[in-house]
N, C-alpha and C. Protein backbone atom coordinates (compact mmCIF):
# COMPACT_ATOMS: atom_id res chain seq x y z
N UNK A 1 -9.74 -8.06 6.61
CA UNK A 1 -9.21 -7.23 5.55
C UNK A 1 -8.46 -6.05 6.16
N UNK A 2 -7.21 -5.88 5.38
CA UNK A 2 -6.72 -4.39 5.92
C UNK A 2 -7.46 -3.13 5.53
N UNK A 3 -7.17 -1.96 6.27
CA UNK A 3 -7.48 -1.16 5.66
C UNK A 3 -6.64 0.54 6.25
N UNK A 4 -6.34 1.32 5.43
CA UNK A 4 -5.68 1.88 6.09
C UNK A 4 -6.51 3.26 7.18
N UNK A 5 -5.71 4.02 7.89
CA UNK A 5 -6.13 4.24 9.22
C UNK A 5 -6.35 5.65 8.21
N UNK A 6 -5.48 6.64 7.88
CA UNK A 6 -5.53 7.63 7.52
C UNK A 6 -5.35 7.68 5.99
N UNK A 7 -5.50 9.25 5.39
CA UNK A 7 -5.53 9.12 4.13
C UNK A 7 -3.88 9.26 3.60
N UNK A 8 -3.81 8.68 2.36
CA UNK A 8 -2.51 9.16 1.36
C UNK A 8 -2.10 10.42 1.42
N UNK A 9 -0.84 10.63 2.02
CA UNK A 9 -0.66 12.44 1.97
C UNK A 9 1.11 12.74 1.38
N UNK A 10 1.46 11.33 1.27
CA UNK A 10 2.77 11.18 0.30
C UNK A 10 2.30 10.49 -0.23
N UNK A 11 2.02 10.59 -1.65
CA UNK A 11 1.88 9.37 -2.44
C UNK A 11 2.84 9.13 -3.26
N UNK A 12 3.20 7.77 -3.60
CA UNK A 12 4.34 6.95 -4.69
C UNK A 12 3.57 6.06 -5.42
N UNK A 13 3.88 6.10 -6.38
CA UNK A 13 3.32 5.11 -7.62
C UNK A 13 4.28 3.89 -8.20
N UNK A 14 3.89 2.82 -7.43
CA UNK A 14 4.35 1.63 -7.37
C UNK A 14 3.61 0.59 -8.73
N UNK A 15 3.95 -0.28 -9.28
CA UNK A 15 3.49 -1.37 -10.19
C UNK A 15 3.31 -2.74 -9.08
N UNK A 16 2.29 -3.10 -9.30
CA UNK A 16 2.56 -4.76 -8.77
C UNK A 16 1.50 -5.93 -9.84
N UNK A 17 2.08 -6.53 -10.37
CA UNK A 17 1.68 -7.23 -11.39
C UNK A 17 1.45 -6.78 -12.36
N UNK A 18 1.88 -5.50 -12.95
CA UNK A 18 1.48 -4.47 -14.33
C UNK A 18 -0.08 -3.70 -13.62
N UNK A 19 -0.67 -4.07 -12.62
CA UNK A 19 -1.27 -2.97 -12.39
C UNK A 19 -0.84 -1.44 -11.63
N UNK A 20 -1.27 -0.50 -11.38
CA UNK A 20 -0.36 0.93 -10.76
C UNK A 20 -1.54 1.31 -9.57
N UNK A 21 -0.69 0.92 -8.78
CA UNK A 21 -1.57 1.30 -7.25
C UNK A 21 -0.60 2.34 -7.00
N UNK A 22 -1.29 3.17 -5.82
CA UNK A 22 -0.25 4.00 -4.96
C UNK A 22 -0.31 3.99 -3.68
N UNK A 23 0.84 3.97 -3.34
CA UNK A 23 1.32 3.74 -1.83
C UNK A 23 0.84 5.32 -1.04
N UNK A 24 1.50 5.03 0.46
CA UNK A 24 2.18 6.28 1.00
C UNK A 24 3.74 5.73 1.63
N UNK A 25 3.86 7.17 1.33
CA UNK A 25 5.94 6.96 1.07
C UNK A 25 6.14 6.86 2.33
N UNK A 26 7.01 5.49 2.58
CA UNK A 26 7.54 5.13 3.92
C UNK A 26 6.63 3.76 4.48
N UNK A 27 5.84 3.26 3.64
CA UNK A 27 5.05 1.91 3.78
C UNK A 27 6.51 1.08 2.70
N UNK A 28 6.03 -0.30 4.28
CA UNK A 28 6.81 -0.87 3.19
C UNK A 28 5.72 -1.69 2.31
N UNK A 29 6.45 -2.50 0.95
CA UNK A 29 5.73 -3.58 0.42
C UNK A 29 4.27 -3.96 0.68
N UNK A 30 5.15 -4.67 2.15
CA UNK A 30 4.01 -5.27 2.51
C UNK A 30 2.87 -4.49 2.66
N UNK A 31 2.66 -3.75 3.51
CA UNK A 31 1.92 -2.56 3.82
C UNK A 31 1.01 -1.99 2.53
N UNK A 32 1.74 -2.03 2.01
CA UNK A 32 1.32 -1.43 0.67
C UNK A 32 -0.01 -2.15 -0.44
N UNK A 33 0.52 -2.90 -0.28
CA UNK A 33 0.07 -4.51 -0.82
C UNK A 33 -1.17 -4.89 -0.24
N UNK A 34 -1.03 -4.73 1.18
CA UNK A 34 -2.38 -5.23 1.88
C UNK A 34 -3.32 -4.28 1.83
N UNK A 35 -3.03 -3.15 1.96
CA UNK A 35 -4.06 -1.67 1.99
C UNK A 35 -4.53 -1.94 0.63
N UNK A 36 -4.21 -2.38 -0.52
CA UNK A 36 -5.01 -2.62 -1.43
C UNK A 36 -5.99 -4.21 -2.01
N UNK A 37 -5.76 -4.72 -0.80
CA UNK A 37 -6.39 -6.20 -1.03
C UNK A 37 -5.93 -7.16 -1.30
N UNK A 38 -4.37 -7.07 -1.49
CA UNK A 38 -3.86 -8.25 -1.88
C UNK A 38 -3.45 -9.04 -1.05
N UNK A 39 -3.63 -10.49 -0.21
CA UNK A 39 -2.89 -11.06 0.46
C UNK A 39 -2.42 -12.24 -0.08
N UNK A 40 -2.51 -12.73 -1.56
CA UNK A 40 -0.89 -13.65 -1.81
C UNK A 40 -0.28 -13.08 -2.34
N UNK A 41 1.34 -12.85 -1.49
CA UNK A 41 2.16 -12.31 -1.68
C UNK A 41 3.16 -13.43 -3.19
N UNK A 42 3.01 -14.63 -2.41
CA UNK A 42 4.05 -15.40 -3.81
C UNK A 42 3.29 -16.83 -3.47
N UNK A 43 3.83 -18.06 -3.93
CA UNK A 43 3.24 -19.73 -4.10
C UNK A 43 4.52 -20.47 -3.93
N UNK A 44 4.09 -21.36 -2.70
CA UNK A 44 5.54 -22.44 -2.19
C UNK A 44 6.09 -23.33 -3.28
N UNK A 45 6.66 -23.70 -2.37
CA UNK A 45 7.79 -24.42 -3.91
C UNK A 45 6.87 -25.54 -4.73
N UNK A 46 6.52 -26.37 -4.01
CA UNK A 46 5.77 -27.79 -3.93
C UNK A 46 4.96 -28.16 -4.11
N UNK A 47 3.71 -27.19 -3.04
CA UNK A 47 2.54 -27.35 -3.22
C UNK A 47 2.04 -26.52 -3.87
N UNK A 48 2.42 -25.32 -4.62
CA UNK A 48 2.04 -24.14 -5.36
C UNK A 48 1.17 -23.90 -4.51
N UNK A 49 0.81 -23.61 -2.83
CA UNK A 49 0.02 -22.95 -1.84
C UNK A 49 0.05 -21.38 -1.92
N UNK A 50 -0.75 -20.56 -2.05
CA UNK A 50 -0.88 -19.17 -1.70
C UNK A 50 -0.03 -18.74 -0.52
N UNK A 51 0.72 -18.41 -0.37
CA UNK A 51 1.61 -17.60 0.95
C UNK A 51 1.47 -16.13 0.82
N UNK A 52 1.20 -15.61 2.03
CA UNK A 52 1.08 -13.95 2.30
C UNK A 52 2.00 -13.83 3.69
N UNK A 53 1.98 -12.55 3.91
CA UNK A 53 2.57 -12.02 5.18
C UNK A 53 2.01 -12.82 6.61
N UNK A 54 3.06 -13.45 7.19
CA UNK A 54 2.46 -13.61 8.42
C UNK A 54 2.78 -13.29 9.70
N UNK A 55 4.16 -12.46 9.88
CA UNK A 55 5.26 -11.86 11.49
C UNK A 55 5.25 -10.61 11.23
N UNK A 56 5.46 -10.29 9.94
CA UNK A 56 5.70 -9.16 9.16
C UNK A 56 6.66 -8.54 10.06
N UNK A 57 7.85 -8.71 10.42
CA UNK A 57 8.79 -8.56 10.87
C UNK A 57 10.25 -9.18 10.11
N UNK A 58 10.15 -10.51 9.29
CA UNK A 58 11.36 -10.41 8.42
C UNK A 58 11.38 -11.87 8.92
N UNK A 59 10.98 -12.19 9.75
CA UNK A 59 11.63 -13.88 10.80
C UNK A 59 10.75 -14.86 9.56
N UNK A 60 9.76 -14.73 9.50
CA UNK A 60 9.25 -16.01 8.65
C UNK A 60 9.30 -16.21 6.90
N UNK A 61 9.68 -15.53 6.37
CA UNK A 61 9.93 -15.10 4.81
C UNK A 61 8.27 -15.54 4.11
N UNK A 62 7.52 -15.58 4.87
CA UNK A 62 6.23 -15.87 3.30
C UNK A 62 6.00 -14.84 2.59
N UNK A 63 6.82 -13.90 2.95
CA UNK A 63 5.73 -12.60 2.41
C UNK A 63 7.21 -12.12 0.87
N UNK A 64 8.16 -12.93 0.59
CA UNK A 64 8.83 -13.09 -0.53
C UNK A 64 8.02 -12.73 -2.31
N UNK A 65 8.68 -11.72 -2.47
CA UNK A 65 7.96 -11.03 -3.93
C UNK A 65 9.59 -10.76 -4.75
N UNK A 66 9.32 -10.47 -6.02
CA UNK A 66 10.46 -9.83 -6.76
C UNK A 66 9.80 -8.40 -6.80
N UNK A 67 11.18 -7.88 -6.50
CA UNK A 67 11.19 -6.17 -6.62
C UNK A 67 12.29 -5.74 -7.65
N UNK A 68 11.70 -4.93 -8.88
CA UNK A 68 12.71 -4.18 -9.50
C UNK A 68 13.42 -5.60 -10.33
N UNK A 69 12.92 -6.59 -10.26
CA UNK A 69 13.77 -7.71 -10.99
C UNK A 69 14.62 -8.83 -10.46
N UNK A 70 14.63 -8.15 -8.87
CA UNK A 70 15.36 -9.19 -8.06
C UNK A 70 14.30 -9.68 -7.13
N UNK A 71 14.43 -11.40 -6.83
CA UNK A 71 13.67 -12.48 -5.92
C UNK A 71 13.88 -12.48 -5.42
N UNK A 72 13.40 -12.63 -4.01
CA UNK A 72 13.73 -13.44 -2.82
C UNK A 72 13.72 -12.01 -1.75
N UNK A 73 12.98 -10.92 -2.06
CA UNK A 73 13.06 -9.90 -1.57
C UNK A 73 11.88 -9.70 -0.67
N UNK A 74 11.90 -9.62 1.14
CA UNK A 74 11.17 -9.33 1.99
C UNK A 74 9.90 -8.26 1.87
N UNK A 75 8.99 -8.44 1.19
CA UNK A 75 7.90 -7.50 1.23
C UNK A 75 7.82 -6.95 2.65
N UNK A 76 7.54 -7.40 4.09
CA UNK A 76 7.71 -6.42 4.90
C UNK A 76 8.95 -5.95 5.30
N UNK A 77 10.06 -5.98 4.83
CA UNK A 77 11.39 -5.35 5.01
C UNK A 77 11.72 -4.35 4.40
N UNK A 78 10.82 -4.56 3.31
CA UNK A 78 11.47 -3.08 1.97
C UNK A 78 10.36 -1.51 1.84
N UNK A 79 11.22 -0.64 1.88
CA UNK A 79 10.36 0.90 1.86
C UNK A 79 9.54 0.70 0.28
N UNK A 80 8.55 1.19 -0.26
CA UNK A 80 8.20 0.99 -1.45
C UNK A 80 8.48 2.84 -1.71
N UNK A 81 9.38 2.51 -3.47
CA UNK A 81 9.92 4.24 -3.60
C UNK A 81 9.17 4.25 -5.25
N UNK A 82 9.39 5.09 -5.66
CA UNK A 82 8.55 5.22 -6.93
C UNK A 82 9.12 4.80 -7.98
N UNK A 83 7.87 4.37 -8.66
CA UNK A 83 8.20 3.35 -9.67
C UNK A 83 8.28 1.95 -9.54
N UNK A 84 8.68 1.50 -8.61
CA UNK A 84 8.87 0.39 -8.16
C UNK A 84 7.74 -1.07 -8.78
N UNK A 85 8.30 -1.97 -9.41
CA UNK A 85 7.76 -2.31 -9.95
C UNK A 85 8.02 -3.90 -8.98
N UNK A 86 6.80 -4.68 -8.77
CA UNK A 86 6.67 -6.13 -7.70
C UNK A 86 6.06 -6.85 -8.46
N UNK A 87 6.14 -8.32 -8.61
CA UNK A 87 5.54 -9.61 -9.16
C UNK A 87 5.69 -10.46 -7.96
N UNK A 88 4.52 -10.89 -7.99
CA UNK A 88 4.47 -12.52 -7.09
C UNK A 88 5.62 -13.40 -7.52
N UNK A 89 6.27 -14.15 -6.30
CA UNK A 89 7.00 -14.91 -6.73
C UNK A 89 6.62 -16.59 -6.54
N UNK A 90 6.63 -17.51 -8.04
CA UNK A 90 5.91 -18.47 -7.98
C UNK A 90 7.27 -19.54 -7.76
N UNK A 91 7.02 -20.52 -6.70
CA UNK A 91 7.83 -21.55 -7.09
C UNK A 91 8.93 -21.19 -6.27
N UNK A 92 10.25 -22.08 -6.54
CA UNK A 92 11.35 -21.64 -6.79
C UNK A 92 12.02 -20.32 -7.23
N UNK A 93 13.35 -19.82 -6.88
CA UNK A 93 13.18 -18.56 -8.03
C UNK A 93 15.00 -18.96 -7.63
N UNK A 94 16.16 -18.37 -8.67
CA UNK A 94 17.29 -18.44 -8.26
C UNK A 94 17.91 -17.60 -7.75
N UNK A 95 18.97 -17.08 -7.39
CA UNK A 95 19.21 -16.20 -6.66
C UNK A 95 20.23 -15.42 -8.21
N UNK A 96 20.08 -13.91 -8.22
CA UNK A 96 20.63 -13.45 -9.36
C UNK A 96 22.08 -12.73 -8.59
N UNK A 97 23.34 -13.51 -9.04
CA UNK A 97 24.63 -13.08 -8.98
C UNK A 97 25.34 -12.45 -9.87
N UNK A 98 25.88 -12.12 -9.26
CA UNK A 98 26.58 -10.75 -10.61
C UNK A 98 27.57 -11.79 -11.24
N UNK A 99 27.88 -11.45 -12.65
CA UNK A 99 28.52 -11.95 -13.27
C UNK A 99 30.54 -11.88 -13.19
N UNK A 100 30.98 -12.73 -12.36
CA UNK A 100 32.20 -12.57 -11.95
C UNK A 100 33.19 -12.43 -12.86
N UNK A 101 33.16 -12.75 -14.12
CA UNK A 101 33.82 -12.71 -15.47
C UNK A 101 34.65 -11.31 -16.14
């Protein structure tokens, strides 16, 4: 289990699944996520398997969540800022393009 080393001394108030945890400012996602117990991050395409963080460096993508509304977004790549609202990402997800029209 993670746990963190020191206490909260920036705190940000993040959403992840409609519940309101709080970070410290300058953790990313991932980080964030694990200091509170969570390790499935999202579910593979196929086998609907639990996937969490595993390089936490950006090289292996399991650790894929929606942030703010957009998929396919690196939980250990991203700063978590306030408000910020994360859902597991199940499955498939498409990629959201702006409307060229």
């Amino acid at each position: 289990m993670f746990k963190r080393i020191r206490s909260i001394d920036h705190p940000v108030a993040i959403c992840f699944e409609g519940e309101a945890l709080v970070a410290q400012a300058g953790d990313t996602v991932a980080a964030a996520l694990l200091s509170h117990g969570t390790i499935a991050f999202r579910q593979s395409a196929e086998a609907k398997a639990d996937r969490g963080p595993y390089c936490l460096i950006g090289n292996c993508f399991d650790c894929l969540v929606e942030i703010d509304g957009i998929p396919n977004q690196q939980a250990c790549r991203v700063q978590v800022h306030e408000g910020m609202r994360i859902e597991r990402q199940i499955g498939l997800t498409r990629l959201k393009v702006d409307d060229e029209s």
